[in-house]
Protein backbone atom coordinates (compact mmCIF):
# COMPACT_ATOMS: atom_id res chain seq x y z
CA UNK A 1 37.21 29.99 27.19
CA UNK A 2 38.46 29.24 23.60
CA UNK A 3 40.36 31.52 21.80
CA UNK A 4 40.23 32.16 18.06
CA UNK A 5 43.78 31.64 17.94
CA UNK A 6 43.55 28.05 19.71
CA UNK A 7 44.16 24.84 17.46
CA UNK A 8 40.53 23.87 17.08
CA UNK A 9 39.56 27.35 15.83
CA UNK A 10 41.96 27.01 13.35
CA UNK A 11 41.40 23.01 11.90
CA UNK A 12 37.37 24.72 11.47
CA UNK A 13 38.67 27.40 9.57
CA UNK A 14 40.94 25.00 7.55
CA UNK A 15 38.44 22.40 7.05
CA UNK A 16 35.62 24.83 5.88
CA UNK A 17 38.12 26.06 3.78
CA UNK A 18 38.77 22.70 2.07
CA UNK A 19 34.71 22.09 1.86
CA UNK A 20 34.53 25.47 -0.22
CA UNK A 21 37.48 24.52 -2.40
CA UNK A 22 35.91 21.17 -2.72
CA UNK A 23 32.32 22.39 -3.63
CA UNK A 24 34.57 24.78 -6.15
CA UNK A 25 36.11 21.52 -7.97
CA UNK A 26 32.72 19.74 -7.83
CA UNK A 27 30.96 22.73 -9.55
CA UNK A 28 33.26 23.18 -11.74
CA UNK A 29 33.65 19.12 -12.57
CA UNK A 30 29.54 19.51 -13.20
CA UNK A 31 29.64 22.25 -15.70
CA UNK A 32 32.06 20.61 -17.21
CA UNK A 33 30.80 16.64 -17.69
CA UNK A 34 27.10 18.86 -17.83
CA UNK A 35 28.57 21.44 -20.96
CA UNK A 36 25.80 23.85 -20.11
CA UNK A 37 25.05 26.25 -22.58
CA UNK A 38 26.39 29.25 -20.87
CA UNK A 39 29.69 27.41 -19.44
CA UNK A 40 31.59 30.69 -20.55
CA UNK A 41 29.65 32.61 -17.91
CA UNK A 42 29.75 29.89 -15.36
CA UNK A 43 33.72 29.63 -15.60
CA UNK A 44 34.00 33.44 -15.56
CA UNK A 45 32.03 33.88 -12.45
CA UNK A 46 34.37 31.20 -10.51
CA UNK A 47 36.98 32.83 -11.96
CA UNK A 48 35.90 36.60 -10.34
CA UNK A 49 34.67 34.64 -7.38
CA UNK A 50 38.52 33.67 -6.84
CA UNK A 51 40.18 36.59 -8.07
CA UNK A 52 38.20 38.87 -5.31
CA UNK A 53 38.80 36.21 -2.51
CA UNK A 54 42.72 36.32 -3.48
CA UNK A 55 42.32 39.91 -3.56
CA UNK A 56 41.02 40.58 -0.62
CA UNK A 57 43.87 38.35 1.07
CA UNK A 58 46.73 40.83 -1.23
CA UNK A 59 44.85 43.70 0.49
CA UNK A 60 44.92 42.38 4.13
CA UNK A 61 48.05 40.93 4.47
CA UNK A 62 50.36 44.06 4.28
CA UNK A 63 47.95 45.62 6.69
CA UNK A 64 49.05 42.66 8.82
CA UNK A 65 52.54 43.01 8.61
CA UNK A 66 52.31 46.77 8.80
CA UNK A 67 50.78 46.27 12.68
CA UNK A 68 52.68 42.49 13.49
CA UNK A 69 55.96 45.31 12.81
CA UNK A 70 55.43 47.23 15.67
CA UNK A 71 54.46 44.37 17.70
CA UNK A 72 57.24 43.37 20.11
CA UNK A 73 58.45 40.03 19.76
CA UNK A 74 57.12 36.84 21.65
CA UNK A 75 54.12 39.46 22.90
CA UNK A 76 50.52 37.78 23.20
CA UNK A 77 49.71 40.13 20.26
CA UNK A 78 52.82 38.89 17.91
CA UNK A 79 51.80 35.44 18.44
CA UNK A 80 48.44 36.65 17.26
CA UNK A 81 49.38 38.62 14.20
CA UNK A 82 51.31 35.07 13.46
CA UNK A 83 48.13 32.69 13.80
CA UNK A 84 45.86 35.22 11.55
CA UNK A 85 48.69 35.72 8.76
CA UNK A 86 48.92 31.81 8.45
CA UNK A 87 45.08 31.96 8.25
CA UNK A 88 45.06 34.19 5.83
CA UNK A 89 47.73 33.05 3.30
CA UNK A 90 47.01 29.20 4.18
CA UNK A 91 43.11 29.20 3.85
CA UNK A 92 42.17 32.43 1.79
CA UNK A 93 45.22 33.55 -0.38
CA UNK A 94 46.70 30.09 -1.71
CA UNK A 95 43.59 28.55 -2.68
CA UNK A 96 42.05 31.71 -4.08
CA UNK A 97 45.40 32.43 -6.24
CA UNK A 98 45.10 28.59 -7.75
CA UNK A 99 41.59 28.94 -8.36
CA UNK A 100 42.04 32.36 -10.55
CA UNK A 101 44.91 30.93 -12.26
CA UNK A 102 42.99 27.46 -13.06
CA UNK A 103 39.60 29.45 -14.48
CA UNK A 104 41.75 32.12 -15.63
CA UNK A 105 43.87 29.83 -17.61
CA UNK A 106 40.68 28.10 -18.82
CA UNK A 107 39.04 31.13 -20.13
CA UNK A 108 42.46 33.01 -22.20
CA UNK A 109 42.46 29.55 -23.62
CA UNK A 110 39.17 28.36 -24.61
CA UNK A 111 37.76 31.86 -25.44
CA UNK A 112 40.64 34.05 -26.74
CA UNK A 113 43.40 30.82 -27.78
CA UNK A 114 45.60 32.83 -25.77
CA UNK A 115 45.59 35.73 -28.58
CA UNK A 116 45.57 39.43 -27.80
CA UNK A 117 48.10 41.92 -26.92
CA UNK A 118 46.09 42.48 -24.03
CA UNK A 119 45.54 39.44 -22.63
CA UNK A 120 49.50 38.66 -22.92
CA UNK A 121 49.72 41.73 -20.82
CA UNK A 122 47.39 40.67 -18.26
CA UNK A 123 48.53 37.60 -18.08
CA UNK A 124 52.18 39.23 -17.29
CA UNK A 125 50.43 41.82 -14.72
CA UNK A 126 48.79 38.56 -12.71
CA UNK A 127 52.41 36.63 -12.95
CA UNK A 128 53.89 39.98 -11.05
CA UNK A 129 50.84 39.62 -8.85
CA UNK A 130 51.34 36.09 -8.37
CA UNK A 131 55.52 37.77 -7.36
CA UNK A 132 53.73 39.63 -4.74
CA UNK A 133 51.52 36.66 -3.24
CA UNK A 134 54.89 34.47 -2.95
CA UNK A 135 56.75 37.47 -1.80
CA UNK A 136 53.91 38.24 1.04
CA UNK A 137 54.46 33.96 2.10
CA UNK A 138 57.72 34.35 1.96
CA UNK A 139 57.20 37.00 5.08
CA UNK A 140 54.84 35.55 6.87
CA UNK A 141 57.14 32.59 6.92
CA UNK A 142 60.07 35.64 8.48
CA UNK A 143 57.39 37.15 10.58
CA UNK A 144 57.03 33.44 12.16
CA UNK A 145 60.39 32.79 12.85
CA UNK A 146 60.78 36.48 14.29
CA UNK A 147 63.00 37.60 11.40
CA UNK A 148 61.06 40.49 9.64
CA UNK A 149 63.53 42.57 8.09
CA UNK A 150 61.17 44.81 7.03
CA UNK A 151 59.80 48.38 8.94
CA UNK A 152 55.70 49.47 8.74
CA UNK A 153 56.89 52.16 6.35
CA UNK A 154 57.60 49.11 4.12
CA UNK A 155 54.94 47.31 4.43
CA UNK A 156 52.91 50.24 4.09
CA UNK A 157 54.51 51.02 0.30
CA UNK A 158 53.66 47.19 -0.42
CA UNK A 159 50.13 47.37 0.74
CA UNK A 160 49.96 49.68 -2.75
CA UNK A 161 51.71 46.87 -5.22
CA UNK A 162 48.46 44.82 -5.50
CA UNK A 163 46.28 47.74 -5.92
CA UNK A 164 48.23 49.31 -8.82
CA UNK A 165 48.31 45.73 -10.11
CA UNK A 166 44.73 44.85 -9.69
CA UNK A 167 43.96 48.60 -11.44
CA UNK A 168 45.92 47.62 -14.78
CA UNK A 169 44.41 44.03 -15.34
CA UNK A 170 41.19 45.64 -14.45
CA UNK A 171 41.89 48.33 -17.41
CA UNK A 172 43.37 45.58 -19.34
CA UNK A 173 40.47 43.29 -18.86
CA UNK A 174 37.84 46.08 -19.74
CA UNK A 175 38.93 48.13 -22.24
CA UNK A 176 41.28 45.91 -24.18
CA UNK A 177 43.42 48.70 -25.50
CA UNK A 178 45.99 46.70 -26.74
CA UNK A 179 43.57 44.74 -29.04
């Protein structure tokens, strides 16, 4: 019986992955060469498309970690936790984070010229967010080698970073208070 955490599993995940990224870059390519008269809208929806997708990966991981902790080492459910935080960051997280930066990007340009107290703020809040997403690789590359140096309780306080993050830009985005 095949296991979700077997090879094959895995190069599906990956390659769906890659389809959706591709269909992504296609879309986007289209609306581009196609200058539709709502391509504003169209590069904002990608845009919250990706930043949910990368969000949802910010959310899970620390969950991860905060269970792979008390997992003992070289256990069956370790080696698990190990396979589904590659997943995640390799699949979900990385692509989504490019994507949001790429439409984001696009949109602070081509809409705002980068101007706006605001948006400089955002764009600050999404580079600490962007801290956090390197910081989460960073341990799942520890948790693979067996060298977490990090307890649940941790893990646990760093499962709140993206929220308070994602809360700000969300204020930031909305409101504008910063004109």
């Amino acid at each position: 019986m095949e296991k979700q955490t077997d090879a094959r599993p895995g190069n599906y995940a990956r390659r769906r992955a890659h389809l959706a990224i591709a269909f992504f870059v296609v879309l986007a390519v289209g609306l581009f060469v196609w200058q539709p008269d709502n391509l504003y809208l169209w590069i904002k929806t990608l845009h919250i498309i990706a930043v949910i997708s990368w969000m949802a990966g910010l959310f899970y991981m620390p969950r991860l970690f905060i269970y792979h902790t008390d997992a003992e080492v070289g256990s069956v459910q370790s080696e698990t936790f190990k396979v589904m935080e590659q997943r995640l960051l390799k699949v979900i997280m990385n692509p989504a984070m490019m994507l949001t930066w790429i439409f984001g990007l696009y949109l602070a340009w081509s809409v705002y010229g980068f101007q706006g107290t605001w948006l400089h703020m955002k764009i600050g809040l999404v580079v600490l967010l962007t801290l956090v997403h390197i910081s989460f690789s960073r341990s799942v590359k520890a948790f693979a080698r067996d060298k977490n140096r990090h307890s649940a309780r941790y893990w646990r306080y760093m499962n709140e970073a993206p929220t308070i993050l994602m809360i700000a830009i969300v204020i930031l985005v909305v409101v504008k208070p910063f004109g």
